[in-house]
C-alpha atoms as a PDB file:
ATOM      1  CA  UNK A   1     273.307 -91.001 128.257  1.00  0.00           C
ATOM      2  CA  UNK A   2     270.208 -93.276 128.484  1.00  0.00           C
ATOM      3  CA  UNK A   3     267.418 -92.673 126.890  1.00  0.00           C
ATOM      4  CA  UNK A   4     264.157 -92.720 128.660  1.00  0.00           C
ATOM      5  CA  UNK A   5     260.236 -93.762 128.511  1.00  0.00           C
ATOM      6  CA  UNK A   6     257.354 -91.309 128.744  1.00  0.00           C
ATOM      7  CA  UNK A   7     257.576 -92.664 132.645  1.00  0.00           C
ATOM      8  CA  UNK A   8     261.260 -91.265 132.950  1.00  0.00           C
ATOM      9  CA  UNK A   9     262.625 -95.111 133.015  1.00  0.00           C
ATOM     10  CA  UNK A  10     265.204 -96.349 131.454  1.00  0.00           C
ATOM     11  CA  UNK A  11     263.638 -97.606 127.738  1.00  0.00           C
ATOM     12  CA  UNK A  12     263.473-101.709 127.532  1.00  0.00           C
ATOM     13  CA  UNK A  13     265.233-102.702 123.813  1.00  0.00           C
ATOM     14  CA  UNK A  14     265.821-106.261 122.636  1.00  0.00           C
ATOM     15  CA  UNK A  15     268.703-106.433 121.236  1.00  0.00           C
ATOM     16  CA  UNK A  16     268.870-109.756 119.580  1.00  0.00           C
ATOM     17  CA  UNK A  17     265.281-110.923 117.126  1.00  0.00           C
ATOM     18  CA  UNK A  18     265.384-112.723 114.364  1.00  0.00           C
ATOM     19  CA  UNK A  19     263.143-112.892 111.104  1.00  0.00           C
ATOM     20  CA  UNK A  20     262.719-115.851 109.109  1.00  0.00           C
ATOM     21  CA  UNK A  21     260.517-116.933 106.123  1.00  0.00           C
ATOM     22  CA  UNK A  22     258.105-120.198 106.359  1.00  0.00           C
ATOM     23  CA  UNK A  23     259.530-123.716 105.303  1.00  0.00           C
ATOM     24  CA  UNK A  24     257.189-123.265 102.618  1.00  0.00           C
ATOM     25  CA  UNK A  25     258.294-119.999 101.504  1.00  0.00           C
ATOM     26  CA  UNK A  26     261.908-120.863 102.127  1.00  0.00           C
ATOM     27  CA  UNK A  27     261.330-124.522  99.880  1.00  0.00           C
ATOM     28  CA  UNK A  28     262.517-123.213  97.026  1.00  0.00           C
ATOM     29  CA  UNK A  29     266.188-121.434  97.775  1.00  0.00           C
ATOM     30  CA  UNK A  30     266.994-122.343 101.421  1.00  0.00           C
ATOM     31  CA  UNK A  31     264.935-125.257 102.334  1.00  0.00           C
ATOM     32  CA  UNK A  32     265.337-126.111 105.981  1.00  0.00           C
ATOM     33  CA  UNK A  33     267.314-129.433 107.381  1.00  0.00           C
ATOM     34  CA  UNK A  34     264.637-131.944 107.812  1.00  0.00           C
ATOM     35  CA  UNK A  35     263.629-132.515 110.892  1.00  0.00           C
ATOM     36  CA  UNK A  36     264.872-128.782 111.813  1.00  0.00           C
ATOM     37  CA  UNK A  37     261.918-127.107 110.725  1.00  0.00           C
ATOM     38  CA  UNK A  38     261.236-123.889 112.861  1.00  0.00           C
ATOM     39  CA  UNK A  39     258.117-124.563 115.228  1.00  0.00           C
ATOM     40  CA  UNK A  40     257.305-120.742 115.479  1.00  0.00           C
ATOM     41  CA  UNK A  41     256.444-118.259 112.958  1.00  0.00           C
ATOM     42  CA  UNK A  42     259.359-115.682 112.639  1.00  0.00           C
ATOM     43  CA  UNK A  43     257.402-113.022 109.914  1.00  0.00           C
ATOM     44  CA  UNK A  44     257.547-109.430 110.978  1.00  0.00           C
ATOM     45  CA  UNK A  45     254.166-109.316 112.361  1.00  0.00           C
ATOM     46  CA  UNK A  46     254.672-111.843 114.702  1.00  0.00           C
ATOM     47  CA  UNK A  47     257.619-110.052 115.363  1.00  0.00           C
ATOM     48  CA  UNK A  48     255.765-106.970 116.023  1.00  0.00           C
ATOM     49  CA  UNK A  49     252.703-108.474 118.425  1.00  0.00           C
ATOM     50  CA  UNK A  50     255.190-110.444 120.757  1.00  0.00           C
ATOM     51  CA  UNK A  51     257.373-106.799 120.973  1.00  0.00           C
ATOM     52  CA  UNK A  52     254.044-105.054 122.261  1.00  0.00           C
ATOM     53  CA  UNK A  53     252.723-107.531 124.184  1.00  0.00           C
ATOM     54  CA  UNK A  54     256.403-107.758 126.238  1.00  0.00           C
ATOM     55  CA  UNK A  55     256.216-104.016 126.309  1.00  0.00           C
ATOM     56  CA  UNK A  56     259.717-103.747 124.463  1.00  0.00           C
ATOM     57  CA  UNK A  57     260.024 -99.922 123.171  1.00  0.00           C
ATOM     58  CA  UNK A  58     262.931-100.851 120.572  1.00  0.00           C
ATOM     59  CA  UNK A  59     264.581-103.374 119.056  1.00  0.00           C
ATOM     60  CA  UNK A  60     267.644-104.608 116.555  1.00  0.00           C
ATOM     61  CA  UNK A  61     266.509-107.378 114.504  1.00  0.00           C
ATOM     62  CA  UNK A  62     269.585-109.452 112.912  1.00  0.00           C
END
C-alpha cells in the first residue's frame, strides 16, 4: 500500500542521494582524482535544503 501526503497524494521519495566530504576534508584519506574534483557541495545540509526546496517528503541516501 502507498503511503500518502497530508493532501492524500501519493508521497514524492528520492531514492538515490549521495553524501560526500570536501576535497579538503577528504585530502587526507581519500583525496579525489585530480581534475575530478566534485563542483557541488554534497554535506548533509545541502542535502537537506535542495530536499525541501524540491518538496521531496523522504529519501534513501547511499
Amino acid at each position: 500500500m502507498a503511503s500518502t501526503n497530508a493532501q492524500g497524494r501519493p508521497k514524492t521519495i528520492d531514492s538515490h542521494l549521495h553524501i560526500w566530504v570536501s576535497p579538503q576534508e577528504a585530502a587526507d584519506k581519500y583525496p579525489y582524482f585530480p581534475g575530478q574534483e566534485l563542483t557541488l557541495p554534497g554535506h548533509l545540509d545541502f542535502l537537506l535544503q535542495c530536499i525541501e526546496e524540491a518538496s521531496v517528503e523522504g529519501a534513501l541516501i547511499v
